[in-house]
C-alpha atoms as a PDB file:
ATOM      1  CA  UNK A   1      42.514 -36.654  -7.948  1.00  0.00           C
ATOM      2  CA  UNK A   2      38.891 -36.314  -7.427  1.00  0.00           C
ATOM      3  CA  UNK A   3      39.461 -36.750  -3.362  1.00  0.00           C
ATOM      4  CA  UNK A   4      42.275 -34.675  -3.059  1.00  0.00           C
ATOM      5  CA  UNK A   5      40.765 -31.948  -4.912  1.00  0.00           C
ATOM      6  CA  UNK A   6      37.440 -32.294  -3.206  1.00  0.00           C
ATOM      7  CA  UNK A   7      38.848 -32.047   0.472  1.00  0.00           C
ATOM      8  CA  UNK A   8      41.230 -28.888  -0.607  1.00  0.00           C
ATOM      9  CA  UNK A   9      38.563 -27.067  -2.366  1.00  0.00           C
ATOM     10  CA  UNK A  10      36.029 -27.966   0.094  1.00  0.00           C
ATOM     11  CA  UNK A  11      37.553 -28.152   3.747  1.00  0.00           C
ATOM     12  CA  UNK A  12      40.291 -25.277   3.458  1.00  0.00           C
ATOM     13  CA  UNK A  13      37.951 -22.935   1.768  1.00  0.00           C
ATOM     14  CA  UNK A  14      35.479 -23.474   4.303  1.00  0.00           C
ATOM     15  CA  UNK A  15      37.986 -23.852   7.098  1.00  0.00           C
ATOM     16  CA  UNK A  16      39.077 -20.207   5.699  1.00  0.00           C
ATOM     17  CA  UNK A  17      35.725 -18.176   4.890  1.00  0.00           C
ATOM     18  CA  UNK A  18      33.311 -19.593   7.740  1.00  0.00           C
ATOM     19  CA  UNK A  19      35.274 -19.902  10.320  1.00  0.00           C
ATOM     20  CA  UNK A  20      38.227 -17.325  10.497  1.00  0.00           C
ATOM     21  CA  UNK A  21      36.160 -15.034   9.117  1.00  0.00           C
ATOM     22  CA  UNK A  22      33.399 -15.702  11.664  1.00  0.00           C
ATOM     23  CA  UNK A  23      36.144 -15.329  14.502  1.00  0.00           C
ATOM     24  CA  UNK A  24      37.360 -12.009  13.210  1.00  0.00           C
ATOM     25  CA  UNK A  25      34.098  -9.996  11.830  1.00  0.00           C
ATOM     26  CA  UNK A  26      31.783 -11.690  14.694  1.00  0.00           C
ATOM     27  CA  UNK A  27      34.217 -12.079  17.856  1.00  0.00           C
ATOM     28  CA  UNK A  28      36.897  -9.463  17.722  1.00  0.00           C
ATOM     29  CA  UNK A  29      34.803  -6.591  16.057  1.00  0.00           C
ATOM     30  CA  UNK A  30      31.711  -7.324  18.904  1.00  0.00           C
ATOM     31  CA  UNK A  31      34.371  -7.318  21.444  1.00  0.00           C
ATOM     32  CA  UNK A  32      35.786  -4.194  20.794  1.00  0.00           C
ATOM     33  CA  UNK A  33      33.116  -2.233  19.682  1.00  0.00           C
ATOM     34  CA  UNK A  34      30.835  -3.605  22.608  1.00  0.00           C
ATOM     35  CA  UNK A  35      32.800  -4.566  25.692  1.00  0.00           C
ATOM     36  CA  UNK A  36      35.460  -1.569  25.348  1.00  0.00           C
ATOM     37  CA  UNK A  37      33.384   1.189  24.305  1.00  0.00           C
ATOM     38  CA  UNK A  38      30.234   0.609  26.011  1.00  0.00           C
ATOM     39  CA  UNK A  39      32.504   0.659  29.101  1.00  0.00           C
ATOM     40  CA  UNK A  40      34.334   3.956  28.195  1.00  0.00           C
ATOM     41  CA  UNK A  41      31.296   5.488  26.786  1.00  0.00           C
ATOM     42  CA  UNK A  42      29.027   4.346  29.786  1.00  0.00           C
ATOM     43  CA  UNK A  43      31.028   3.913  33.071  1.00  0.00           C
ATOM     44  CA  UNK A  44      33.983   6.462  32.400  1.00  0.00           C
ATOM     45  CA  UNK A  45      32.029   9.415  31.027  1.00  0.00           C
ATOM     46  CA  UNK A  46      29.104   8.786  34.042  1.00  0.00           C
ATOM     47  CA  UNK A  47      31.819   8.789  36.365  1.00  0.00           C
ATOM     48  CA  UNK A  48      32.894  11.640  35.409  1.00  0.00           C
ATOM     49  CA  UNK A  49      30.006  13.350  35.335  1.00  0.00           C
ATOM     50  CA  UNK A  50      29.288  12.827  39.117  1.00  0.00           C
ATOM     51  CA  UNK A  51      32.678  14.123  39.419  1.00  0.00           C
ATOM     52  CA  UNK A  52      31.869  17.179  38.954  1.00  0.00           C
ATOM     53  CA  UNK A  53      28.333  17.812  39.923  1.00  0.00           C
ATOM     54  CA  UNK A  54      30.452  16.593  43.100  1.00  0.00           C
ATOM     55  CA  UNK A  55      32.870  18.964  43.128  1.00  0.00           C
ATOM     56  CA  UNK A  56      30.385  21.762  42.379  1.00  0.00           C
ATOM     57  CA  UNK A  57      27.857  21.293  45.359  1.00  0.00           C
ATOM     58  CA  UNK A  58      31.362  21.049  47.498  1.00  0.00           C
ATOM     59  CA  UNK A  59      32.230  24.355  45.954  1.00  0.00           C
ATOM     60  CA  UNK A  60      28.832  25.722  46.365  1.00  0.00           C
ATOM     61  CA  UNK A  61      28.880  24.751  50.216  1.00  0.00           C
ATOM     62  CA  UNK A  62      32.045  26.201  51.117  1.00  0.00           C
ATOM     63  CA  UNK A  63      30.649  29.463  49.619  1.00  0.00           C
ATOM     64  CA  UNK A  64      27.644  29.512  51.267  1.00  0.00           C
ATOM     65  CA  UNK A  65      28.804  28.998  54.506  1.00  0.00           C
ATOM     66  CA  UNK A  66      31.189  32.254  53.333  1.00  0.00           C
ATOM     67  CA  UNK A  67      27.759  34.529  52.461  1.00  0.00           C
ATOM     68  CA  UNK A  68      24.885  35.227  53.631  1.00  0.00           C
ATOM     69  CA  UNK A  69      21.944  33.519  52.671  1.00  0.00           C
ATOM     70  CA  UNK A  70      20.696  34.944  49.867  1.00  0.00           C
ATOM     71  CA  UNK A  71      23.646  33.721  48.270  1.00  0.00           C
ATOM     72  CA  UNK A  72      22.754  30.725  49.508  1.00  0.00           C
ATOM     73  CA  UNK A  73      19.284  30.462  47.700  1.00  0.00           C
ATOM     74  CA  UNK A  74      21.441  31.989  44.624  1.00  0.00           C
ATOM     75  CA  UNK A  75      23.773  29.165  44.588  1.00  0.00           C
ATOM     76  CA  UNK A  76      21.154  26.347  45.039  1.00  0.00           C
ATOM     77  CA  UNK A  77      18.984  27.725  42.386  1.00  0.00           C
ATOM     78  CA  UNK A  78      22.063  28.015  40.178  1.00  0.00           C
ATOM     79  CA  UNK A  79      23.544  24.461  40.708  1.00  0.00           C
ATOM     80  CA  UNK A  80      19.214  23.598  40.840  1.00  0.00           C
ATOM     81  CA  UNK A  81      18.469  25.006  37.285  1.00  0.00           C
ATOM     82  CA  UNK A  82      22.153  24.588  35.858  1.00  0.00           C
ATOM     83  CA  UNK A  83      24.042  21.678  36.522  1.00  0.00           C
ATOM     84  CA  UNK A  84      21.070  19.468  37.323  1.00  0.00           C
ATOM     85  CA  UNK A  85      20.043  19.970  33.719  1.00  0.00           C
ATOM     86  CA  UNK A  86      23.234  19.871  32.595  1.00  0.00           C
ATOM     87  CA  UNK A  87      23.646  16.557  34.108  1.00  0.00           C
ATOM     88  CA  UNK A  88      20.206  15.678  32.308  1.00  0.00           C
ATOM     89  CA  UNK A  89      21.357  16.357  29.340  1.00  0.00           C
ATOM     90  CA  UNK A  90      25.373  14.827  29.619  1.00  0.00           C
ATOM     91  CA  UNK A  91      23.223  11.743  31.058  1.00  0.00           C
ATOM     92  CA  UNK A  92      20.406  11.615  27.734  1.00  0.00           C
ATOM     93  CA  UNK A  93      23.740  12.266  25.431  1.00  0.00           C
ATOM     94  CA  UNK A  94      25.198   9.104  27.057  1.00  0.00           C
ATOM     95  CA  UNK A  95      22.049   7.287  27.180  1.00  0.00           C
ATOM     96  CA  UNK A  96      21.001   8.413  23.582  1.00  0.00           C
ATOM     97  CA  UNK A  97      24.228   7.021  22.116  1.00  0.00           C
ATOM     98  CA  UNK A  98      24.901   4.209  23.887  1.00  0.00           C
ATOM     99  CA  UNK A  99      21.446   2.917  22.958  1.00  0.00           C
ATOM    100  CA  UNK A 100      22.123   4.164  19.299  1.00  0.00           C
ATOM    101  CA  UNK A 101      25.431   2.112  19.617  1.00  0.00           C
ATOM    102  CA  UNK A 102      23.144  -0.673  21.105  1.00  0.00           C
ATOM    103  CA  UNK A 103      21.162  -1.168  17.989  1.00  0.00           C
ATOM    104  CA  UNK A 104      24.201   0.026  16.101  1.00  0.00           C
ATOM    105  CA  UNK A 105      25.758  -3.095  16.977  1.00  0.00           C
ATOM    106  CA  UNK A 106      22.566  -5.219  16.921  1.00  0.00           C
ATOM    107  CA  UNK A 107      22.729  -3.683  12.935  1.00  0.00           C
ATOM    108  CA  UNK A 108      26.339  -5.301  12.731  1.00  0.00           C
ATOM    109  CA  UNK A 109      25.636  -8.593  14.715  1.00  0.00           C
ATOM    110  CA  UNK A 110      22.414  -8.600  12.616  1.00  0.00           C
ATOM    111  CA  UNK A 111      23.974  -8.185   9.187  1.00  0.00           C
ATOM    112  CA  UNK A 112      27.227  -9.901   9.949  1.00  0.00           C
ATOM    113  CA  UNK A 113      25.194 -13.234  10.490  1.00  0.00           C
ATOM    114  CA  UNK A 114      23.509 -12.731   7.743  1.00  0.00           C
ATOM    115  CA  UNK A 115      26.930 -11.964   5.225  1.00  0.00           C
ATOM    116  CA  UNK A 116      28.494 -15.241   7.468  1.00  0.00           C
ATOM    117  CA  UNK A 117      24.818 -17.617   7.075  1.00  0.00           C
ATOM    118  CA  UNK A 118      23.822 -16.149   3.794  1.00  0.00           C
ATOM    119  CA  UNK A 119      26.564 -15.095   1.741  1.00  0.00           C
ATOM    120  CA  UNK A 120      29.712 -17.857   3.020  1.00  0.00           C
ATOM    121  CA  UNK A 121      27.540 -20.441   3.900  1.00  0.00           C
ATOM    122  CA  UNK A 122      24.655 -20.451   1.302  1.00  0.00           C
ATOM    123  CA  UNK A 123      26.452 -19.363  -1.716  1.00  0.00           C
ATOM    124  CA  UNK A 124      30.103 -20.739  -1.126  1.00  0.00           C
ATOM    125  CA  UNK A 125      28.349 -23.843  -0.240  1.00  0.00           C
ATOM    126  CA  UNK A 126      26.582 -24.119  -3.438  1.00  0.00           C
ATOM    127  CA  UNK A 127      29.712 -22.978  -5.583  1.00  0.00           C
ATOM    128  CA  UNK A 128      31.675 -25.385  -3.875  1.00  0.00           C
ATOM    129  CA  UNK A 129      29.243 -28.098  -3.303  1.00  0.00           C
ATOM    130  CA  UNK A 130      27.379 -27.878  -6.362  1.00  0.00           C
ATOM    131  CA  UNK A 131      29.440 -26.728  -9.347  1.00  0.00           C
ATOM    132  CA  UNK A 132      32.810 -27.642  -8.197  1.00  0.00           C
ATOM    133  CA  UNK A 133      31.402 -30.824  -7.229  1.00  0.00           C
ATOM    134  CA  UNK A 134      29.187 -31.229 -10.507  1.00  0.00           C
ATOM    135  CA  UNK A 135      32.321 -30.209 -12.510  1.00  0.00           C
ATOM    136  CA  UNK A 136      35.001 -32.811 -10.842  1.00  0.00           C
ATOM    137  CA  UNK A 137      32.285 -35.412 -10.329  1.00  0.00           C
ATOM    138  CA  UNK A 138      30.484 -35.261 -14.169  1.00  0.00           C
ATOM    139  CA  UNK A 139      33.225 -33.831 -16.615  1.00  0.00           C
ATOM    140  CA  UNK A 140      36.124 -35.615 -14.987  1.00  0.00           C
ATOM    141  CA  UNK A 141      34.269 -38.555 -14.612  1.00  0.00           C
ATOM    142  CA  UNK A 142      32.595 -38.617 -18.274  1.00  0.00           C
ATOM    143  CA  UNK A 143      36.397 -37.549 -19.358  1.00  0.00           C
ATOM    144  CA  UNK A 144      37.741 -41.133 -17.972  1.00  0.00           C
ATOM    145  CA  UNK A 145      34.822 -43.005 -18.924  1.00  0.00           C
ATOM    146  CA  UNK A 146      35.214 -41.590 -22.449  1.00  0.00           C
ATOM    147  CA  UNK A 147      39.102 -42.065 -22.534  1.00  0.00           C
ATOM    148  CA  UNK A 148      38.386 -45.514 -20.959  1.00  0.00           C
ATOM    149  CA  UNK A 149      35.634 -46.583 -23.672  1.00  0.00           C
ATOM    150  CA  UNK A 150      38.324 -44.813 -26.293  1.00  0.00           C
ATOM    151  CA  UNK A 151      41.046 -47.330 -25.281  1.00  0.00           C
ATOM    152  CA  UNK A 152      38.658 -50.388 -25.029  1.00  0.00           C
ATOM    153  CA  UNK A 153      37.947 -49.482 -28.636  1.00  0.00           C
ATOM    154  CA  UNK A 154      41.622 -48.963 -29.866  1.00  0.00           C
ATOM    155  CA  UNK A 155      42.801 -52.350 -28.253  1.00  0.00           C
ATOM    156  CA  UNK A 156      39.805 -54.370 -29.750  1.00  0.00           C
ATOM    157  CA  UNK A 157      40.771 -52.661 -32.972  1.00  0.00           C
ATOM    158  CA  UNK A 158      44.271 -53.266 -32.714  1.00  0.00           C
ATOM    159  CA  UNK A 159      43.613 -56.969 -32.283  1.00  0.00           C
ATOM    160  CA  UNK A 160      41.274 -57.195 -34.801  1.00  0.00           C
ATOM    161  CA  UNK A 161      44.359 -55.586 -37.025  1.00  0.00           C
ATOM    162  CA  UNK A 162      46.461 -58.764 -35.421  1.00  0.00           C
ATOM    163  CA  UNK A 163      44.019 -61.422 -36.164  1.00  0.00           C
ATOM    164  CA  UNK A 164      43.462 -59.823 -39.571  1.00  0.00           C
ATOM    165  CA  UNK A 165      47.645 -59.983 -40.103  1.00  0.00           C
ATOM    166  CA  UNK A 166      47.589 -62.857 -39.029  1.00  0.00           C
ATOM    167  CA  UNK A 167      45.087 -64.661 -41.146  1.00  0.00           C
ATOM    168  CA  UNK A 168      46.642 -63.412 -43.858  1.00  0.00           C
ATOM    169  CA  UNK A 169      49.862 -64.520 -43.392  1.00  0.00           C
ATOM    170  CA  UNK A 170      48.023 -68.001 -42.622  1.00  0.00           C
ATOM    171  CA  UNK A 171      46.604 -67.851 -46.030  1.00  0.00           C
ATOM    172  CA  UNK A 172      49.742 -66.941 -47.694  1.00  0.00           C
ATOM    173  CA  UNK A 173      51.444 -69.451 -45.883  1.00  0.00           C
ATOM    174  CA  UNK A 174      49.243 -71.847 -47.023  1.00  0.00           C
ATOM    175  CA  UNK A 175      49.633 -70.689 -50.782  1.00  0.00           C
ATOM    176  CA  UNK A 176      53.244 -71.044 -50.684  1.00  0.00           C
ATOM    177  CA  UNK A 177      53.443 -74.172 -49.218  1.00  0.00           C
ATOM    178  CA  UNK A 178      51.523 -75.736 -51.123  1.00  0.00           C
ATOM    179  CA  UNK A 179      53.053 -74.817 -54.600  1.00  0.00           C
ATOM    180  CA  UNK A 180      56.622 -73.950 -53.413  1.00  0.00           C
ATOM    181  CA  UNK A 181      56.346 -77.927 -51.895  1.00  0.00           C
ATOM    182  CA  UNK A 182      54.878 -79.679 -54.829  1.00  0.00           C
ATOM    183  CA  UNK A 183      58.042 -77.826 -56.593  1.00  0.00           C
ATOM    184  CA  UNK A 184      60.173 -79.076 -54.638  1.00  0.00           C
ATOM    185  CA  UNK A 185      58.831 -82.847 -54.399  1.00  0.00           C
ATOM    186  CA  UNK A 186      58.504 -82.999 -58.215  1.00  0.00           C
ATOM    187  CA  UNK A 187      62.874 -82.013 -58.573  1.00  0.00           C
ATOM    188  CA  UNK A 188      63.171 -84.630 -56.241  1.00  0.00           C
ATOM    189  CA  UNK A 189      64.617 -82.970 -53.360  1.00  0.00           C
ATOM    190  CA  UNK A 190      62.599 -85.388 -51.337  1.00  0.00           C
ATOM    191  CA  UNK A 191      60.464 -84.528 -48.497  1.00  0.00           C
ATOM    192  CA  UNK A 192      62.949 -83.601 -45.724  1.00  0.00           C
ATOM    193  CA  UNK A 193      63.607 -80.617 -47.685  1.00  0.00           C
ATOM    194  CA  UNK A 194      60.142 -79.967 -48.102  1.00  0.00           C
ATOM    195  CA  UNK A 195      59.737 -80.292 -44.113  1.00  0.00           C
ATOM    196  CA  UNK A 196      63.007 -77.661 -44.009  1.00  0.00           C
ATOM    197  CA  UNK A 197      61.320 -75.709 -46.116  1.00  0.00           C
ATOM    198  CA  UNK A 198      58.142 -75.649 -44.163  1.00  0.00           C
ATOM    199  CA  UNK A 199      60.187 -75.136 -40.545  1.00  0.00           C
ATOM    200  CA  UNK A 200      62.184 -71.795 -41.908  1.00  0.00           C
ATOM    201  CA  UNK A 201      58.832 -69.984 -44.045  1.00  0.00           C
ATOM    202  CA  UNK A 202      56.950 -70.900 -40.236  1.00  0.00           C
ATOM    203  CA  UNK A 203      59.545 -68.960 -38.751  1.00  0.00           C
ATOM    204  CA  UNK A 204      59.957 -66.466 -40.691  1.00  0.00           C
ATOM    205  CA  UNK A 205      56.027 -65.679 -40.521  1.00  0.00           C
ATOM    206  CA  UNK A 206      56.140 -66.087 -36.566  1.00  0.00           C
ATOM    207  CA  UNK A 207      58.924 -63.193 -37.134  1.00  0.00           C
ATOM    208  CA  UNK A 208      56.578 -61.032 -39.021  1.00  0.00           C
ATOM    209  CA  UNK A 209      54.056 -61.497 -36.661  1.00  0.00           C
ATOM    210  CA  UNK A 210      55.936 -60.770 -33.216  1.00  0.00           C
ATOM    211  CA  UNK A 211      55.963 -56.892 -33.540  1.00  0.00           C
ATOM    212  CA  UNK A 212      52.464 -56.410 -34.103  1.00  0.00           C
ATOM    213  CA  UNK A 213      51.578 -58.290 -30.754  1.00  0.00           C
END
């Protein structure tokens, strides 16, 4: 009982709370939320972005080699002042929140140790350690030294109840034979009846006595 109960409440429960827990909040949750969107977020949207400042100065060549060269200088100072910044900013957007998602997810890997270190380790541990383990180990200890000590007490009681029944019936034995024999010796029944006498009131007292042991 005590065994049993200590390696269900203490091996599953931990089996359960630090370690599948661990595996979902700490592996799959950092896996997703760095390795899949830190890629799309990063690579995809940067890629993307030279793209089109790609396709633009492609644009803006064909076109100049169209106009004359004032459109030329237009054009440059236009993809220049325009798409250079906008660039700047697409690339401090990306930068900005990846790095916000960076200590986004140092916040979660932070705080999810602590929950998993803290909270399942420090506190389950010391519910299950300590006051499970103070509970089954004292009370249900105490409870079958108690209910041991209890039946010690009831059997020595019980055969002090036998020995007591059985003094008694030594005694009253004892007080019938004598009188009931020195009745029956003075009729002159002679002392083979006395001896039957004796044999059958032994028995019968042995009978008396059986149950009680």
């Amino acid at each position: 009982m005590y065994s049993c109960i200590h390696v269900f409440m203490y091996s599953c429960i931990h089996v359960f709370m630090y370690s599948c827990i661990h595996v979902f909040m700490y592996s799959c949750i950092h896996v997703f939320i760095y390795s899949y969107i830190h890629i799309f977020m990063y690579s995809y949207i940067h890629i993307l972005v030279l793209i089109i400042i790609f396709i633009f100065t492609i644009t803006c060549t064909c076109v100049c080699t169209v106009t004359s060269s004032n459109v030329i200088y237009i054009y440059i100072y236009i993809y220049i002042y325009i798409y250079i910044y906008i660039y700047i900013y697409i690339h401090t957007y990306i930068h900005t929140y990846i790095h916000t998602y960076i200590l986004l997810r140092t916040y979660i890997h932070r705080y999810i140790h602590t929950y998993i270190h803290t909270y399942l380790r420090t506190y389950i541990h010391t519910y299950i350690h300590t006051y499970i383990h103070t509970y089954i180990h004292t009370y249900i200890h105490t409870y079958y030294t108690y209910t041991y000590i209890l039946y010690i007490y009831i059997y020595i009681y019980i055969y002090i109840y036998i020995y007591i029944c059985i003094c008694i019936c030594i005694c009253i034995y004892i007080y019938i034979y004598h009188h009931h024999c020195a009745a029956i010796v003075s009729r002159g029944w002679g002392k083979a009846s006395a001896c039957c006498f004796h044999i059958c009131l032994s028995c019968a007292i042995l009978c008396q006595m059986v149950p009680f042991q």
